[in-house]
C-alpha atoms as a PDB file:
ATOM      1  CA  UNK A   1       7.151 -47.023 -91.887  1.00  0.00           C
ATOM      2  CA  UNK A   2       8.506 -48.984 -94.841  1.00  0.00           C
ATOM      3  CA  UNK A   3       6.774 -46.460 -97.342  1.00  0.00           C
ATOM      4  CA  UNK A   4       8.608 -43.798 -95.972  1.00  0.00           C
ATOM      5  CA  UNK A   5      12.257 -45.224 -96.578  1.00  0.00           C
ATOM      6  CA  UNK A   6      10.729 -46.485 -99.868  1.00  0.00           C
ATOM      7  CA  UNK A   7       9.623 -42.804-100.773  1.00  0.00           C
ATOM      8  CA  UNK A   8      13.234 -41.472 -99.678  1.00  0.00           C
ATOM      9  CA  UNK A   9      14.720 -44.001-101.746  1.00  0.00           C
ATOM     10  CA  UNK A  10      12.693 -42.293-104.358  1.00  0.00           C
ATOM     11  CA  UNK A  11      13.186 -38.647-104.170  1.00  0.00           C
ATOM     12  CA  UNK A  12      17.062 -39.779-103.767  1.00  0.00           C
ATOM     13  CA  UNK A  13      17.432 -41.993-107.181  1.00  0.00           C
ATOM     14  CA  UNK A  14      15.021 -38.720-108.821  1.00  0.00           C
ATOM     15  CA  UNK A  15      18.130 -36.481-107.343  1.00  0.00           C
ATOM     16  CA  UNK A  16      20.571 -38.604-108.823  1.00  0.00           C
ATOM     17  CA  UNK A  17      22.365 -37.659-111.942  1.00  0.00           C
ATOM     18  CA  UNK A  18      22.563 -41.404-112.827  1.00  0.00           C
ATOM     19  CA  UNK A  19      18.574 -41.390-113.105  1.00  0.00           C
ATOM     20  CA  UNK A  20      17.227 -38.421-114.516  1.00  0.00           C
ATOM     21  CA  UNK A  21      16.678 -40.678-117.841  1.00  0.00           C
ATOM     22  CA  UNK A  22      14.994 -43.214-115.782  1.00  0.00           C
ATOM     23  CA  UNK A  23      10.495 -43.061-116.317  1.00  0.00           C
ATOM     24  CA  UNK A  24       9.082 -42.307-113.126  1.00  0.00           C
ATOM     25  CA  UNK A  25       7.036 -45.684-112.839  1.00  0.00           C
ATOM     26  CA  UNK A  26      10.922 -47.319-112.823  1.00  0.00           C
ATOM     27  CA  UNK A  27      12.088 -44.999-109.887  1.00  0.00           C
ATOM     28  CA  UNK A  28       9.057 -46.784-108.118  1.00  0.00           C
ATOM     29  CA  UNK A  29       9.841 -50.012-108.912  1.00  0.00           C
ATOM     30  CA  UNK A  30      13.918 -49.301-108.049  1.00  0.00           C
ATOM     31  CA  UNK A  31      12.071 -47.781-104.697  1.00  0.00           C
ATOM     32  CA  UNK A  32      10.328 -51.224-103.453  1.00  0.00           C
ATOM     33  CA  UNK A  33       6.741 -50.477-104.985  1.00  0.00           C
ATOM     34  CA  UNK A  34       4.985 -53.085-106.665  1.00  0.00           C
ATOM     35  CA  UNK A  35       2.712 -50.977-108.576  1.00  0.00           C
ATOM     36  CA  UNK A  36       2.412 -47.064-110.396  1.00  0.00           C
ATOM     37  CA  UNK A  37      -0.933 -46.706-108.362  1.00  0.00           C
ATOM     38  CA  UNK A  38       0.666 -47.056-105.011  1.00  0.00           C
ATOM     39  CA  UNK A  39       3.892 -45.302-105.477  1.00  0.00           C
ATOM     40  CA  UNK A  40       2.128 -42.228-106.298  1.00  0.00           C
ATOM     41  CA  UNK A  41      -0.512 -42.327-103.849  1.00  0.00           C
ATOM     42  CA  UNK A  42       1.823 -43.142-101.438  1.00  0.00           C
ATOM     43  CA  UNK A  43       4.249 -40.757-102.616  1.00  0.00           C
ATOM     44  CA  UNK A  44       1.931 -37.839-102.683  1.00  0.00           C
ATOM     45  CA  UNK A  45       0.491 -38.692 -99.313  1.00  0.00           C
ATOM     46  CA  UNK A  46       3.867 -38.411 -97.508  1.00  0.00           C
ATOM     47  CA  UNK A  47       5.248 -35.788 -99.581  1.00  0.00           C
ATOM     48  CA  UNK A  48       2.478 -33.291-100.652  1.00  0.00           C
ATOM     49  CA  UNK A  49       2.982 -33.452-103.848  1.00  0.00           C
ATOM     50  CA  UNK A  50       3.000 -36.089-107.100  1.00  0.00           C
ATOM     51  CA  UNK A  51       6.417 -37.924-107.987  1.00  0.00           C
ATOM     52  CA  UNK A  52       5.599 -35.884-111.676  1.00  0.00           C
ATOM     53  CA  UNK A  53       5.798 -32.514-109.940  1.00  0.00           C
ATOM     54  CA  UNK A  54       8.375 -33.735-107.740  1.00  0.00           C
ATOM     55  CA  UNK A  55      10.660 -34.248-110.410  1.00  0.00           C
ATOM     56  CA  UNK A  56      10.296 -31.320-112.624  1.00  0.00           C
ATOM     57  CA  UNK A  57      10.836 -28.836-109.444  1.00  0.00           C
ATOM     58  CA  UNK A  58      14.413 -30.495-109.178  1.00  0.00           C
ATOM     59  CA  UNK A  59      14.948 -30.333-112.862  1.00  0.00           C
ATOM     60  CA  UNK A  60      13.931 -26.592-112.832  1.00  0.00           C
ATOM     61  CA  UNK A  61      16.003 -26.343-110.047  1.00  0.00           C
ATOM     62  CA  UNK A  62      19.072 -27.807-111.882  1.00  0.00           C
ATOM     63  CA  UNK A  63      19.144 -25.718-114.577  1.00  0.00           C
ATOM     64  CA  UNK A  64      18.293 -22.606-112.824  1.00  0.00           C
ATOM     65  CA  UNK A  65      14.375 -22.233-114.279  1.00  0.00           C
ATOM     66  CA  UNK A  66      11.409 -21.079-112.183  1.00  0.00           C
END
């Protein structure tokens, strides 16, 4: 339950134009998780996909790229 407000947390700080220059093993951190292992494992297990991917699909989606 907690990994799933963590992970929202997540994909909302990745949305955030405030972040984008943020690594992705700080998002995690900022998120609650202690470690890069378990923030993407987690991640991808209640997403479907890695925190990597996760944030280049919003990038491409930002500047209009497929």
């Amino acid at each position: 339950m907690m990994n799933q407000y963590r992970v929202a947390e997540a994909q909302r700080l990745f949305a955030s134009p405030e972040h984008q220059h943020y690594k992705i093993e700080s998002i995690g951190q900022m998120s609650g998780f202690n470690s890069k292992a378990s923030f993407f494992s987690v991640f991808k297990k209640l997403t479907g996909t890695t925190p990597q991917a996760f944030k280049e699909e919003l990038t491409s989606k930002k500047t209009g790229s497929v």
